[in-house]
Protein backbone atom coordinates (compact mmCIF):
# COMPACT_ATOMS: atom_id res chain seq x y z
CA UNK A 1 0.00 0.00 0.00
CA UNK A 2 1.22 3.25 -1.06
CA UNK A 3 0.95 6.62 1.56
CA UNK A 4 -0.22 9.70 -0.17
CA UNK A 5 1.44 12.52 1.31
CA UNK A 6 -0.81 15.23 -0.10
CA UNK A 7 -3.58 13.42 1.55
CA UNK A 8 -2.70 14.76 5.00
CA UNK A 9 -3.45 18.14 3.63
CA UNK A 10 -7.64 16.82 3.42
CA UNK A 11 -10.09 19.11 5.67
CA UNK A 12 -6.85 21.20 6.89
CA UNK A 13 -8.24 25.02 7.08
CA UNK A 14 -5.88 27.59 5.93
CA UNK A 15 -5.39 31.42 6.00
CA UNK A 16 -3.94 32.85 2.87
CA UNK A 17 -1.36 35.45 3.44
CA UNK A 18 1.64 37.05 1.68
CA UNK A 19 3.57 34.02 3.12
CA UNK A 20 1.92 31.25 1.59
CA UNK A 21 -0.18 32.27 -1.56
CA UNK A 22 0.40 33.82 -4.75
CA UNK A 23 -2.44 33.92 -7.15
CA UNK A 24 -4.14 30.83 -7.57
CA UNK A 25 -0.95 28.61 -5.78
CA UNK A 26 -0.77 27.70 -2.03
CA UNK A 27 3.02 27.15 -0.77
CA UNK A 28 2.70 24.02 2.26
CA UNK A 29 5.40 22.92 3.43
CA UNK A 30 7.43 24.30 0.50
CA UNK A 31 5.29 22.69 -1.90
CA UNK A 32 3.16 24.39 -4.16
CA UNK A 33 -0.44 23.62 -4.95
CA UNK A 34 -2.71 25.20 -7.59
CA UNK A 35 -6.35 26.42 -6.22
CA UNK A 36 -9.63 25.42 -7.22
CA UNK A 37 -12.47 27.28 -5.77
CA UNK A 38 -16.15 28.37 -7.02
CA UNK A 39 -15.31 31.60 -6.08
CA UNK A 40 -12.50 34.20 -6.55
CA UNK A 41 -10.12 33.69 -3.66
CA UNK A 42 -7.65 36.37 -2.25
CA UNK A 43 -4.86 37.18 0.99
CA UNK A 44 -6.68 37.00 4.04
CA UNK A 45 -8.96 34.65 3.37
CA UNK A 46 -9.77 31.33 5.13
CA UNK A 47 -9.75 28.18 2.67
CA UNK A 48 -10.61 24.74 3.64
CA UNK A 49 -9.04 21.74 1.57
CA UNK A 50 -12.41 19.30 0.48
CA UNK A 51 -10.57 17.42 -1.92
CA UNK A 52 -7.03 16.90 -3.81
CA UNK A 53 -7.11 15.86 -7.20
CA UNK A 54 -3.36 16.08 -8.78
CA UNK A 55 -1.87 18.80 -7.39
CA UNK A 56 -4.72 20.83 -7.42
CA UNK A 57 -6.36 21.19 -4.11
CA UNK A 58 -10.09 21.99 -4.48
CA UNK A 59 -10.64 24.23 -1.75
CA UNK A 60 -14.07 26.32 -0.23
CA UNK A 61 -14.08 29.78 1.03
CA UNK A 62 -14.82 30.86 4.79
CA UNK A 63 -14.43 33.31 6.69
CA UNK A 64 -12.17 33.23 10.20
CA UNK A 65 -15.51 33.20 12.74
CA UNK A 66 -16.78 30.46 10.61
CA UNK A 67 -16.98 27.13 12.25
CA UNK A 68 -19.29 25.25 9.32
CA UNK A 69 -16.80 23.66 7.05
């Protein structure tokens, strides 16, 4: 059986800052990952990761007081 790294990075919640995203790509743990989201994302937003297909990681918007992922 083979381990999936990027699978650790399922229902993780993230905050997108100048640190760690740069238009449409999300740097974890120096790896980056393109963005897919239903709607525009930008800095300062709170993602969560619903799925990983590739190296895309599909992604929905929050906000920080939002507890309903």
């Amino acid at each position: 059986m083979s381990y999936n790294f990027d699978q650790r990075l399922l229902h993780q919640t993230f905050v997108l800052d100048h640190d760690n995203y740069d238009v449409g790509m999300l740097r974890v743990n120096g790896i980056y990952y393109q963005l897919q989201s239903d709607v525009p994302v930008s800095i300062g937003d709170v993602v969560y990761v619903a799925d990983i297909v590739g190296n895309q990681l599909i992604v929905q918007k929050g906000d920080s007081g939002d507890d309903s992922f």
